[in-house]
N, C-alpha and C. Protein backbone atom coordinates (compact mmCIF):
# COMPACT_ATOMS: atom_id res chain seq x y z
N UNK A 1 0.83 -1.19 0.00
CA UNK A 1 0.00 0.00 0.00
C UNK A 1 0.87 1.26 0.00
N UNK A 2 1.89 0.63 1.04
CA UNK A 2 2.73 2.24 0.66
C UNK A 2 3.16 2.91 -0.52
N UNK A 3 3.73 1.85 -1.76
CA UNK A 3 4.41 1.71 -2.82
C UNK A 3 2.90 2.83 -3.45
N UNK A 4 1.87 2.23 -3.59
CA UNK A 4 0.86 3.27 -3.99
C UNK A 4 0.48 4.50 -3.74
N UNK A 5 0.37 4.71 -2.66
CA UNK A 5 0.50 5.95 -1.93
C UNK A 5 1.28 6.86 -2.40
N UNK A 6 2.31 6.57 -2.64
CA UNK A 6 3.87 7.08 -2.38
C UNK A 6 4.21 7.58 -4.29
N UNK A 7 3.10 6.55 -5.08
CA UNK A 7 3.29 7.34 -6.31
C UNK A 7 3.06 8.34 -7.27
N UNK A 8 1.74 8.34 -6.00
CA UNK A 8 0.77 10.08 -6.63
C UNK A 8 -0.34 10.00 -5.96
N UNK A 9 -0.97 11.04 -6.13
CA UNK A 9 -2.13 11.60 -4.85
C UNK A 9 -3.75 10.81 -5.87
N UNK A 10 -3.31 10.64 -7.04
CA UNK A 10 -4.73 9.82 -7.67
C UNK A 10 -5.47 10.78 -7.78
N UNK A 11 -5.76 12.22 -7.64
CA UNK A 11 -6.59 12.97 -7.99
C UNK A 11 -6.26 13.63 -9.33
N UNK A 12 -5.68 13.36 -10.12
CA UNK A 12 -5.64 13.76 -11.91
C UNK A 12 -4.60 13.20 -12.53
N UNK A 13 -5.18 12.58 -13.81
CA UNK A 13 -4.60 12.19 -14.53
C UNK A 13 -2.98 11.58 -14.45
N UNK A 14 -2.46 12.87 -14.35
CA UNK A 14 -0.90 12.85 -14.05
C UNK A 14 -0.50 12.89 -12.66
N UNK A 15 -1.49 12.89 -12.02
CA UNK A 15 -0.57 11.87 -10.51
C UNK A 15 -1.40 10.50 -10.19
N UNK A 16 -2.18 10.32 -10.85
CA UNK A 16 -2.72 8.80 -11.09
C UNK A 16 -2.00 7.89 -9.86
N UNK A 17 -2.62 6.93 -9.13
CA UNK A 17 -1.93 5.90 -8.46
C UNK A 17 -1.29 5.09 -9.27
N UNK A 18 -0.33 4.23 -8.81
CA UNK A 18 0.11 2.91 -9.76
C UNK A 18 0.14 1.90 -9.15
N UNK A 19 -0.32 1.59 -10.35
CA UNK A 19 -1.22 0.09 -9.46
C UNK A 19 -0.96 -0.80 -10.31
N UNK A 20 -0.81 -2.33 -9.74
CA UNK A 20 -0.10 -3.70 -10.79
C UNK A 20 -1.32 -4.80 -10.67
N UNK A 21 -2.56 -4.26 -10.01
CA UNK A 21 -3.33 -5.41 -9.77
C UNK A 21 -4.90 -4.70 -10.13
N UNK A 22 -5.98 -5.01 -10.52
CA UNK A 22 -7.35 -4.14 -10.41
C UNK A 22 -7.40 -4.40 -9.08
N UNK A 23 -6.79 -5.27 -8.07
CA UNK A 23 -7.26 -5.50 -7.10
C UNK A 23 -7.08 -4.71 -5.88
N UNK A 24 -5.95 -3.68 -6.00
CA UNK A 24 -5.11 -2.71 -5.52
C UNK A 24 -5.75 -1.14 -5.77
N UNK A 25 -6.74 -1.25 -6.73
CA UNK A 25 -7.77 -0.10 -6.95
C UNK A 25 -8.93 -0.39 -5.88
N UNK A 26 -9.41 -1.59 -5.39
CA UNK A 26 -10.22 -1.56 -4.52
C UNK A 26 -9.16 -1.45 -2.93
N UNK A 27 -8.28 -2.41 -2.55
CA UNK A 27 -7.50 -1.63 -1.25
C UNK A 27 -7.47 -0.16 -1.12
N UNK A 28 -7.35 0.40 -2.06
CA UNK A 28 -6.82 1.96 -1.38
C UNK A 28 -8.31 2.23 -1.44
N UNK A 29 -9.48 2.21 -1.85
CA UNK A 29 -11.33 2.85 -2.24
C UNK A 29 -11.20 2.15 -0.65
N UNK A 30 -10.98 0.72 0.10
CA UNK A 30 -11.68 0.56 1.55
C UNK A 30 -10.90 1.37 2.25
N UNK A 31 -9.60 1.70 1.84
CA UNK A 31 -8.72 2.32 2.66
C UNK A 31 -9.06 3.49 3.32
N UNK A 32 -9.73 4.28 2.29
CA UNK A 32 -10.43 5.82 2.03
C UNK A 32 -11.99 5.79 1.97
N UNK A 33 -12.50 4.50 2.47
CA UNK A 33 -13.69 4.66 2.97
C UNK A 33 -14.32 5.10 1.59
N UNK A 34 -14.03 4.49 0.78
CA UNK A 34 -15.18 4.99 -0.74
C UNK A 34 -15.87 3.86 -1.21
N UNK A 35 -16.60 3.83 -2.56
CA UNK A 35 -16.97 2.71 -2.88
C UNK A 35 -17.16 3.51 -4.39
N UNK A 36 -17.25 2.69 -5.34
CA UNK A 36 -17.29 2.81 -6.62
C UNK A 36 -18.50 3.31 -7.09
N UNK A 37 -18.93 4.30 -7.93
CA UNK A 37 -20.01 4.72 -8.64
C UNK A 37 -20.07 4.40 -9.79
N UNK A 38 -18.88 4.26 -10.90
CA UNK A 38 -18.62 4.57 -12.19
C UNK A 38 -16.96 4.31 -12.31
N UNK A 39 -17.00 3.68 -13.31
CA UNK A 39 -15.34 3.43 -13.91
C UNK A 39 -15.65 3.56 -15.63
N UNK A 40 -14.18 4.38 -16.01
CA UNK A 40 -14.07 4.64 -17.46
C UNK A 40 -12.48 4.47 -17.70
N UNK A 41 -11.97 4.12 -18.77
CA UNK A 41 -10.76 4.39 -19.21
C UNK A 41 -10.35 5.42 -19.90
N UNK A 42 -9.38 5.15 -19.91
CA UNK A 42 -8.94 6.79 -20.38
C UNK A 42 -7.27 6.67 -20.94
N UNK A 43 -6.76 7.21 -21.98
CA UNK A 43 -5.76 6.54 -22.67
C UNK A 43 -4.79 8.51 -22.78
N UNK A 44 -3.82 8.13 -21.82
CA UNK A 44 -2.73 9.42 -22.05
C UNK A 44 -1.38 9.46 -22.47
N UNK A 45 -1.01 9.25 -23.57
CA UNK A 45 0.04 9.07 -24.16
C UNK A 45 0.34 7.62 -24.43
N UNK A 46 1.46 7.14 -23.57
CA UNK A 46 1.42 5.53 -23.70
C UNK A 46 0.73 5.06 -22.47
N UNK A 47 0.50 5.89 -21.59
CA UNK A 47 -0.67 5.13 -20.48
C UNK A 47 -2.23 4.70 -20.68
N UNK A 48 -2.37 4.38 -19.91
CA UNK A 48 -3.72 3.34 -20.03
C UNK A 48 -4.04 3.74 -18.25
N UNK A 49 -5.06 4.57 -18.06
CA UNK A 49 -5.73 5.10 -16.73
C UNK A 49 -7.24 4.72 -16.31
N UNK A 50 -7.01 3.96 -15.38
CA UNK A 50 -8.98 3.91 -15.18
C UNK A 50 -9.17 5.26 -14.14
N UNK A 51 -10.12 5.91 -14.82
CA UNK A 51 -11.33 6.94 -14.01
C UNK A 51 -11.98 6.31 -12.80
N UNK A 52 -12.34 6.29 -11.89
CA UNK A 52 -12.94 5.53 -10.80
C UNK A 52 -13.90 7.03 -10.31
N UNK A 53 -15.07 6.89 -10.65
CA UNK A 53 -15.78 7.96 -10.11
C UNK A 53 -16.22 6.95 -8.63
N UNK A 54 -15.95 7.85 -7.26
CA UNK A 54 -15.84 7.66 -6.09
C UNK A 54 -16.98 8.37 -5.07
N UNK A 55 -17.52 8.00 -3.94
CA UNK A 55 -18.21 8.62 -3.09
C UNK A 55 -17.96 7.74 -1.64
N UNK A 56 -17.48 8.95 -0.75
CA UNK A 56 -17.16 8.14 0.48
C UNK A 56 -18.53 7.31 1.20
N UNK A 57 -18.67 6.76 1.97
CA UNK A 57 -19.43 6.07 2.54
C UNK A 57 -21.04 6.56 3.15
N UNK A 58 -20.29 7.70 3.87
CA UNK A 58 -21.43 9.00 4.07
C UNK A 58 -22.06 9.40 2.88
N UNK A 59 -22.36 8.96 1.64
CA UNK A 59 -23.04 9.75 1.30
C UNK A 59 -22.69 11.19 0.24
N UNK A 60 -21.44 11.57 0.60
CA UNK A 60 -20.87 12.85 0.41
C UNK A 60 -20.87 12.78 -0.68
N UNK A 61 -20.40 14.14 -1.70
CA UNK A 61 -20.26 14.41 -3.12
C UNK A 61 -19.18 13.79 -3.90
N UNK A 62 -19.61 13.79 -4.97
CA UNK A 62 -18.62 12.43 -5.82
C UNK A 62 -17.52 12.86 -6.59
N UNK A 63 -16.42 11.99 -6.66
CA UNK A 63 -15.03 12.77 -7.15
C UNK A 63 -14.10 11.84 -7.76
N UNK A 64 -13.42 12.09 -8.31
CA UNK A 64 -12.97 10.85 -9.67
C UNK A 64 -11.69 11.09 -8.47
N UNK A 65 -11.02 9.46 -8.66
CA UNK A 65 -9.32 8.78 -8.51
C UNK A 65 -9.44 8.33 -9.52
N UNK A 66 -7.87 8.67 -9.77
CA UNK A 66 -7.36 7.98 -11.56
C UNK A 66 -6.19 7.13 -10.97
N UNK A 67 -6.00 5.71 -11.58
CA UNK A 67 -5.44 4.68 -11.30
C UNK A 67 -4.47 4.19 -12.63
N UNK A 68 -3.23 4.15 -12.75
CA UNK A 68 -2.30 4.08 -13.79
C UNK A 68 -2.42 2.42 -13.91
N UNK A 69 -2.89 1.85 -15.01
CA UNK A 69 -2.86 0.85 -15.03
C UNK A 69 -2.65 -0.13 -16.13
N UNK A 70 -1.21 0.86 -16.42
CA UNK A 70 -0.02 0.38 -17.84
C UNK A 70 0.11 -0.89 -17.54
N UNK A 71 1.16 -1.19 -16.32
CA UNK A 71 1.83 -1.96 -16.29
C UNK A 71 0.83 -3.22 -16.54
N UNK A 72 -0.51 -3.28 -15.90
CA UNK A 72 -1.08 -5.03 -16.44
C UNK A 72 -0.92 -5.25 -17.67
N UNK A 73 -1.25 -3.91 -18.64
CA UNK A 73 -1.39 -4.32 -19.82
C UNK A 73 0.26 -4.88 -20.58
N UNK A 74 1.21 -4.09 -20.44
CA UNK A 74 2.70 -4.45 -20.77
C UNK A 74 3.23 -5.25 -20.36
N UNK A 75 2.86 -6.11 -18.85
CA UNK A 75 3.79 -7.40 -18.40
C UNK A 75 3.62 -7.96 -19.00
N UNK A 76 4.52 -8.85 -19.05
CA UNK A 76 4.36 -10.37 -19.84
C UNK A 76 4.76 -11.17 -19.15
């Protein structure tokens, strides 16, 4: 979790989290008390970003994390 944290704040595009698993997009959403509304992709240069439209638990107003999620597609 730290490694994610530690690679960008996930609130736009270009500080996107990085993430090696879809499964690592839901750890940090329980982490932060959110849950998913809406997911889109989104393609920035040679990256590959999912949109995660977000709303914390309460209820509160809704706000996109962007999740860098090159690397699944390029491992081999």
């Amino acid at each position: 979790m730290d490694s994610i944290l530690r690679s960008g704040d996930g609130r736009t595009l270009e500080t996107a989290f990085v993430v090696i698993s879809l499964e690592e997009q839901g750890d940090v959403r329980d982490l932060f008390g959110l849950q998913k509304i809406r997911q889109a992709s989104v393609t920035r240069g040679n990256r590959r970003i999912d949109r995660i439209t977000v709303q914390k638990n309460d209820g509160s107003q809704l706000f996109d994390l962007y999740f860098d999620v090159t690397i699944l597609f390029t491992a081999k």
